[in-house]
Protein backbone atom coordinates (compact mmCIF):
# COMPACT_ATOMS: atom_id res chain seq x y z
CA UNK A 1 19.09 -3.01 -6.40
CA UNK A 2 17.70 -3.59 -2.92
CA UNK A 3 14.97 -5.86 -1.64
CA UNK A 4 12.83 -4.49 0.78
CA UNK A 5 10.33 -6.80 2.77
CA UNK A 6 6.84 -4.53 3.74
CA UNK A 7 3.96 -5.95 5.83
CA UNK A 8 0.29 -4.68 6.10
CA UNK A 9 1.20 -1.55 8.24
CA UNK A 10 3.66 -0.63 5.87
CA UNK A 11 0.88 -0.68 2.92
CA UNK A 12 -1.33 0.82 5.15
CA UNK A 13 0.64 3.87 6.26
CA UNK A 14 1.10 4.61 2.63
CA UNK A 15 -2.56 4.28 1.92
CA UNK A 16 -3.42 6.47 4.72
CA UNK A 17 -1.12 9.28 4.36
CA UNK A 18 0.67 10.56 1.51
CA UNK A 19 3.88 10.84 3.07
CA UNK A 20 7.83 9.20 2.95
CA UNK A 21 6.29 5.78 2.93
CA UNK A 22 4.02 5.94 0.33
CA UNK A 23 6.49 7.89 -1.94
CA UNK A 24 9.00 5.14 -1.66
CA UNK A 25 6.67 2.48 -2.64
CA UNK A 26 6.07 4.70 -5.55
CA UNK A 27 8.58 6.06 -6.37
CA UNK A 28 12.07 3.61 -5.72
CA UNK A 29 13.36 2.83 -8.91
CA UNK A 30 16.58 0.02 -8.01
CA UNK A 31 14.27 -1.65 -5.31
CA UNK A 32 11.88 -4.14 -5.28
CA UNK A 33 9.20 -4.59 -2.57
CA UNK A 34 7.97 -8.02 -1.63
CA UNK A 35 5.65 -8.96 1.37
CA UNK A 36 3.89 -12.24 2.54
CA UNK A 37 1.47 -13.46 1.12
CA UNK A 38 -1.40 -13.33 3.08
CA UNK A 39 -1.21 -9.02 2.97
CA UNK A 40 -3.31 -8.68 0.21
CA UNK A 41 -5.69 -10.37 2.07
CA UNK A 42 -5.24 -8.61 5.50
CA UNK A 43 -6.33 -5.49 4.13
CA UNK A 44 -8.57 -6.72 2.03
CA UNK A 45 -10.63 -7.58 4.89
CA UNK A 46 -10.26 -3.90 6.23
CA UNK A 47 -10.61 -1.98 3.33
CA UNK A 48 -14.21 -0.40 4.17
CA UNK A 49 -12.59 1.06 7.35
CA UNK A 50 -9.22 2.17 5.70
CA UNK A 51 -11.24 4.16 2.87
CA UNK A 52 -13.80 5.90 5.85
CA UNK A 53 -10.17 6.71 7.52
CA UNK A 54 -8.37 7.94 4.38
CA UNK A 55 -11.30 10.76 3.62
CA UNK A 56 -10.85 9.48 -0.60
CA UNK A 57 -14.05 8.84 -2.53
CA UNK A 58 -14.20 5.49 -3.31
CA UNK A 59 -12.65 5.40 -6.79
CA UNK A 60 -9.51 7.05 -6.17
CA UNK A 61 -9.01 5.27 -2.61
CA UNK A 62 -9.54 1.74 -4.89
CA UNK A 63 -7.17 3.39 -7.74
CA UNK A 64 -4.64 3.83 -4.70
CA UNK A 65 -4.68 0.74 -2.74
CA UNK A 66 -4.52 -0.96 -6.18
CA UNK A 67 -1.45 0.80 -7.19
CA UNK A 68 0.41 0.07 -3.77
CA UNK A 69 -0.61 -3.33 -4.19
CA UNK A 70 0.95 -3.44 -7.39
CA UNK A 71 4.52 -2.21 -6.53
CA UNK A 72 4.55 -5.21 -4.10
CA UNK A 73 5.69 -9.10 -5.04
């Protein structure tokens, strides 16, 4: 098992693009993904603009960032 530290621009890639990053967070079974604690609330201050950038309607770009979130101690 591996420990992987993310920050905000990690989360944020994945959120914006569904590419290698966001299928790791995903998708790693074996590794867990921590981050400090304030990145929940760095992009929760952003949010509005990272859901105009991602082109998602509101729901799924909310069902998204939450599931990111969640694969992240």
């Amino acid at each position: 098992m591996g420990i992987i530290v993310v920050d905000a621009t990690v989360l944020i890639a994945a959120f914006l693009k569904d590419g290698h990053t966001r299928e790791a967070l995903l998708d790693s079974p074996g590794h867990v993904f921590v981050a400090p604690a304030q990145v929940a609330e760095e992009i929760g201050a952003i949010v509005p603009k990272l859901i105009r950038r991602s082109g998602l309607d509101l729901d799924t770009a909310l069902a998204l960032l939450g599931e990111l979130l969640s694969k992240v101690s």
